[in-house]
C-alpha atoms as a PDB file:
ATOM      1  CA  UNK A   1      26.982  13.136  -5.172  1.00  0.00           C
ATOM      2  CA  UNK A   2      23.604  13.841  -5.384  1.00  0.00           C
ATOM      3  CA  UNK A   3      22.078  17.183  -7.012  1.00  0.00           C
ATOM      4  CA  UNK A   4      19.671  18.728  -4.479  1.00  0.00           C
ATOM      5  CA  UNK A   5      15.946  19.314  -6.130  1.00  0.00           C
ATOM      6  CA  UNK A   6      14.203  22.309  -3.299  1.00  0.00           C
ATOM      7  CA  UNK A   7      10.422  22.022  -2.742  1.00  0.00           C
ATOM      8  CA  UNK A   8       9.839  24.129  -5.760  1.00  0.00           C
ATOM      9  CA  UNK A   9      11.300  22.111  -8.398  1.00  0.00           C
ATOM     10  CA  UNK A  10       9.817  18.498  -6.740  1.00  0.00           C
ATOM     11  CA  UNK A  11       6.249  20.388  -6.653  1.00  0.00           C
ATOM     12  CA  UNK A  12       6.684  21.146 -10.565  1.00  0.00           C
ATOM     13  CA  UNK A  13       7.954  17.534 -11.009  1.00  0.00           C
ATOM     14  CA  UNK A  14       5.443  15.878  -9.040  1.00  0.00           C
ATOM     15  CA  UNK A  15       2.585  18.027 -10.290  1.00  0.00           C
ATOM     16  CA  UNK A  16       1.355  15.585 -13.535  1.00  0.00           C
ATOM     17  CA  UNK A  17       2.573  12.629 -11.697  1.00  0.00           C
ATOM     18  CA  UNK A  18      -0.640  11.140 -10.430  1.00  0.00           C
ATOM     19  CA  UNK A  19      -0.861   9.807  -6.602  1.00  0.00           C
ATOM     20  CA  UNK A  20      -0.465   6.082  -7.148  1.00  0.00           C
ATOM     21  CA  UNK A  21       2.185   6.689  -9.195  1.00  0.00           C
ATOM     22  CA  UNK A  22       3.756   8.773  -6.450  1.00  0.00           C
ATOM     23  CA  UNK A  23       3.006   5.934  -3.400  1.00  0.00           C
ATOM     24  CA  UNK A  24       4.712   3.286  -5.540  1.00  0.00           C
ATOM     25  CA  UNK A  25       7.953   5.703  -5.564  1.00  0.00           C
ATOM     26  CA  UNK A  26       7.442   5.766  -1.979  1.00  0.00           C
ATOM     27  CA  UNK A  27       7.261   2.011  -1.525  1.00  0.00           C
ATOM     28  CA  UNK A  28      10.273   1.816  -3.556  1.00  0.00           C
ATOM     29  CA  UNK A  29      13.835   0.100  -2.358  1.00  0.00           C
ATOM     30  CA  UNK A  30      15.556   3.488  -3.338  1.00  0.00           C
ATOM     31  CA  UNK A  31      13.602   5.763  -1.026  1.00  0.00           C
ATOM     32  CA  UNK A  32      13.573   3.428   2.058  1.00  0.00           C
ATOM     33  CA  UNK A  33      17.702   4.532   2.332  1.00  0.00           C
ATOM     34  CA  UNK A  34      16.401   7.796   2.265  1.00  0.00           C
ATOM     35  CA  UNK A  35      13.464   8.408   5.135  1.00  0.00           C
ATOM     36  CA  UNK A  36      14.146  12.283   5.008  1.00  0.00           C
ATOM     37  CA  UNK A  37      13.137  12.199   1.484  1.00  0.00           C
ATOM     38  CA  UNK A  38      10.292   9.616   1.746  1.00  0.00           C
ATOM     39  CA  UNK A  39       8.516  11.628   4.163  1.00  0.00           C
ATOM     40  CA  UNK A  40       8.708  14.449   2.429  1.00  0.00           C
ATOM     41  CA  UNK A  41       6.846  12.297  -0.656  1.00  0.00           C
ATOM     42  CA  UNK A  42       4.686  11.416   1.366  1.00  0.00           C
ATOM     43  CA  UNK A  43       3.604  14.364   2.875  1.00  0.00           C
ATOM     44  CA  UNK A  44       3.084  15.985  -0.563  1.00  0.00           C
ATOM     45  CA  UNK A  45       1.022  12.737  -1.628  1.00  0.00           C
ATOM     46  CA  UNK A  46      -1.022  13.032   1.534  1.00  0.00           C
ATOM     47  CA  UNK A  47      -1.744  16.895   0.535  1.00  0.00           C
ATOM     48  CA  UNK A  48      -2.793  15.569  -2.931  1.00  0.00           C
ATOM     49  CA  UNK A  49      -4.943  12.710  -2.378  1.00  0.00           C
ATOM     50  CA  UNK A  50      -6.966  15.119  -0.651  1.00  0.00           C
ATOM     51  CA  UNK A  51      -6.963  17.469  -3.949  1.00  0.00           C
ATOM     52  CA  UNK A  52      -7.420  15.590  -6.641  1.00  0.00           C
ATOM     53  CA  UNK A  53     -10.760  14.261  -8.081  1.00  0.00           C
ATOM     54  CA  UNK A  54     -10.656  10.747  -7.256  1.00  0.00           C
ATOM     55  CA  UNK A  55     -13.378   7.863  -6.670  1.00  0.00           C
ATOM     56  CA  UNK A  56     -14.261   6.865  -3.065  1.00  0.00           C
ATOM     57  CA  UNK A  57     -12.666   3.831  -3.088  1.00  0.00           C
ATOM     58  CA  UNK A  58      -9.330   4.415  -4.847  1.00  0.00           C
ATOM     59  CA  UNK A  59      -9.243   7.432  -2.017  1.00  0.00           C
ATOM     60  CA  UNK A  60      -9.511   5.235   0.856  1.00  0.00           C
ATOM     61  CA  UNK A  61      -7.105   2.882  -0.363  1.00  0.00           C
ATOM     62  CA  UNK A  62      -4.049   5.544  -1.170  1.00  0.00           C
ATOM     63  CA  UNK A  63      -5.040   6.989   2.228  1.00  0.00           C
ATOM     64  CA  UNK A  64      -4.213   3.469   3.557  1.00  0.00           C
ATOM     65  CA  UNK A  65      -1.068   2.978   1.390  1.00  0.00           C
ATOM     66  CA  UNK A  66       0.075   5.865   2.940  1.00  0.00           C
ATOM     67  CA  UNK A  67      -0.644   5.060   6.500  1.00  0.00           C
ATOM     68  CA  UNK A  68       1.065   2.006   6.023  1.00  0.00           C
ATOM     69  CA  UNK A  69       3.792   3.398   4.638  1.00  0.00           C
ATOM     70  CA  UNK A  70       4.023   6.051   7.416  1.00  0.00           C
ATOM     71  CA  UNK A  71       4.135   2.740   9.827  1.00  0.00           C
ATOM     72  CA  UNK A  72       0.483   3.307  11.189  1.00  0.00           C
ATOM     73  CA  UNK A  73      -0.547   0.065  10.450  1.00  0.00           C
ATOM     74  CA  UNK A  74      -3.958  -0.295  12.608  1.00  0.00           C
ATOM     75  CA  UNK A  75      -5.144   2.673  10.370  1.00  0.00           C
ATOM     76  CA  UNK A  76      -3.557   1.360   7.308  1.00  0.00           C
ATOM     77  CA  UNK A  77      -5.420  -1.914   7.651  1.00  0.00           C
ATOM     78  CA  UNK A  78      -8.707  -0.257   8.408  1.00  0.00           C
ATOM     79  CA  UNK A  79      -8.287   1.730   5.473  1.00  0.00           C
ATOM     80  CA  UNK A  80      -7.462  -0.826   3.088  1.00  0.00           C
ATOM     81  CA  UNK A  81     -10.213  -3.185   4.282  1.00  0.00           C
ATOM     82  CA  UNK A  82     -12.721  -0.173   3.586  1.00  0.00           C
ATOM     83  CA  UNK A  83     -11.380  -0.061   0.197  1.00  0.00           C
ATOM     84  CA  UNK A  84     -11.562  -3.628  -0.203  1.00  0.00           C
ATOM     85  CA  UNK A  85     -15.314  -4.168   0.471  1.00  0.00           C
ATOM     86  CA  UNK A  86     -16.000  -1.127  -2.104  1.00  0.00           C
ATOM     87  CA  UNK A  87     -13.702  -2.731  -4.374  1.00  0.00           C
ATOM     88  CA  UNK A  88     -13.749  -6.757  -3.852  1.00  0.00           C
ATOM     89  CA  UNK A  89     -13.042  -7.780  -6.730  1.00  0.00           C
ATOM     90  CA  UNK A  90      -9.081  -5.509  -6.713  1.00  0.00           C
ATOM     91  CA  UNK A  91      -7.074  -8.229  -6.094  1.00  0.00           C
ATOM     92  CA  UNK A  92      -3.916  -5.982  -5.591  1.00  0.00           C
ATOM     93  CA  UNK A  93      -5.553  -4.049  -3.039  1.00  0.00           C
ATOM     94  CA  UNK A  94      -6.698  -7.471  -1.174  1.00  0.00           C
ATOM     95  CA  UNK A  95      -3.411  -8.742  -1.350  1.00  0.00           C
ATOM     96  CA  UNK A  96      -1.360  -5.637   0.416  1.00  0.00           C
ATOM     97  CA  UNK A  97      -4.472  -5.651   2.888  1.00  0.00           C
ATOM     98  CA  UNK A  98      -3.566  -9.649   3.207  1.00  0.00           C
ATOM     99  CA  UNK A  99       0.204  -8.561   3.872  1.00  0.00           C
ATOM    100  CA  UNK A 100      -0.187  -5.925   6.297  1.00  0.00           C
ATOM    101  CA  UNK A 101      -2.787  -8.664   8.050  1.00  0.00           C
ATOM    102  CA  UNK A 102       0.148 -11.371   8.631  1.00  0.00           C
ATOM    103  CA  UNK A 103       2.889  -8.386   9.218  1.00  0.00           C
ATOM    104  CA  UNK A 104       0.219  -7.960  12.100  1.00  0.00           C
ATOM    105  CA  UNK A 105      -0.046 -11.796  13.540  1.00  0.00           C
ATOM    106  CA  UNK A 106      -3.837 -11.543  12.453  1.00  0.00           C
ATOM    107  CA  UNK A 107      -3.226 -14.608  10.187  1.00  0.00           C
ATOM    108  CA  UNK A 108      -6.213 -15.870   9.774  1.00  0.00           C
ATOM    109  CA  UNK A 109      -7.761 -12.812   8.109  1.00  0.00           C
ATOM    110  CA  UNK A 110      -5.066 -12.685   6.130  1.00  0.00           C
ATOM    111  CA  UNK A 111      -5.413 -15.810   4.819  1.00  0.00           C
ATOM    112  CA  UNK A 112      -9.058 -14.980   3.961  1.00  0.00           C
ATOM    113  CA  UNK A 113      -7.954 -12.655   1.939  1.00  0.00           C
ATOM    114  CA  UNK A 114      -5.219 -14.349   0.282  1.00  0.00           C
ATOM    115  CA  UNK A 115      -6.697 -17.440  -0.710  1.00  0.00           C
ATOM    116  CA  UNK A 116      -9.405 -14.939  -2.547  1.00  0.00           C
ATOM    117  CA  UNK A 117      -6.601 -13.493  -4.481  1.00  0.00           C
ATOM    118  CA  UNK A 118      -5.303 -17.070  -5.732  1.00  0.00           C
ATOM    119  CA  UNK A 119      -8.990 -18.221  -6.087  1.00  0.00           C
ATOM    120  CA  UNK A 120      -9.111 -14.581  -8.969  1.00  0.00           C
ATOM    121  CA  UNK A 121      -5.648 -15.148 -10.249  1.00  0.00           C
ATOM    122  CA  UNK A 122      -4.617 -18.562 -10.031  1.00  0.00           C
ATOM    123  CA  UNK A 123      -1.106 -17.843 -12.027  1.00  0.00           C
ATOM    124  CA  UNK A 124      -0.336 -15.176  -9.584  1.00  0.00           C
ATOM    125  CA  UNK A 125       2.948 -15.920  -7.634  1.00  0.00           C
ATOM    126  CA  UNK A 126       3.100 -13.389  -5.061  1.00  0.00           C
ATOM    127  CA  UNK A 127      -0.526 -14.260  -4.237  1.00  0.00           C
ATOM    128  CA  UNK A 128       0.490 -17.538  -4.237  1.00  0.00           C
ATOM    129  CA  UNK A 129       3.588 -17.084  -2.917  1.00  0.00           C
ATOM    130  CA  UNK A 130       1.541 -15.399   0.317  1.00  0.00           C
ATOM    131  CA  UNK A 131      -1.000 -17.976   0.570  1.00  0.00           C
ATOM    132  CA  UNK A 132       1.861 -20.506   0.800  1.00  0.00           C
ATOM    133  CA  UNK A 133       3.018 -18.503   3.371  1.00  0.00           C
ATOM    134  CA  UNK A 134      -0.415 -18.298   5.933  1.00  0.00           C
ATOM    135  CA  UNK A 135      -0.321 -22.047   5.421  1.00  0.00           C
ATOM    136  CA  UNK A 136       3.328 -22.829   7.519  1.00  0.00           C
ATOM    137  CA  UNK A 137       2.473 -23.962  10.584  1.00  0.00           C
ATOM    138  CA  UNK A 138       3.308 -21.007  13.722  1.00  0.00           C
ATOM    139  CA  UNK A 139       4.006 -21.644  16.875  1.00  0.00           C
ATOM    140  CA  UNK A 140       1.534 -18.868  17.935  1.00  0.00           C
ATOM    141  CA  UNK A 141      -1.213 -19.603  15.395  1.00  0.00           C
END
């Protein structure tokens, strides 16, 4: 059985936790059995992305992890590709802008993207990995 933690106890928890930290729980395998509590996470996240001192650019792109994660995907990938041109040279952010590009169909600005993230980090295999991916022929490509 699980112990129940109320909204008090997760605010104290979650208050020196910073926001990426807190998306990357979200993302996590554990909290996609548990949507009740994932929204909640990320409704607190949401609430402190808009707090917190942050830079432009690192901003933008939480605001897009969330939407992503919150299955608003046109926003997400708006967001991210905002993020992107402020950042270029973030290969991580590239990359889940890459995914959420091919989760989309829009493959070949996905594979933009990806093949920049190999061309950075050649030894990468996800990037790879991805890349790889774009390059399988589709039947609606």
């Amino acid at each position: 059985a699980r112990a129940y933690v109320g909204p008090d106890e997760t605010l104290k928890i979650t208050a020196s936790i910073t926001p990426q930290i807190l998306v990357k729980v979200a993302e996590s395998d554990y909290l996609k059995r548990d949507q009740e509590l994932k929204h909640s996470l990320l409704a607190h996240v949401t609430k402190l992305v808009a707090s917190v001192p942050l830079a432009p650019a690192e901003r933008t792109h939480l605001r897009g992890s969330i939407a992503a994660l919150n299955g608003e995907t046109h926003r997400a990938i708006l967001l991210l590709d905002k993020a992107v041109k402020a950042r270029p040279n973030n290969t991580s952010w590239r990359y889940e802008l890459a995914k959420l590009l091919r989760d989309e169909g829009r493959y070949r600005e996905g594979k933009k993207h990806a093949r920049i993230c190999v061309g950075m980090e050649p030894d990468n295999e996800p990037y790879q990995d991805l890349l790889h991916e774009f390059s399988r022929p589709r039947s609606n490509d």
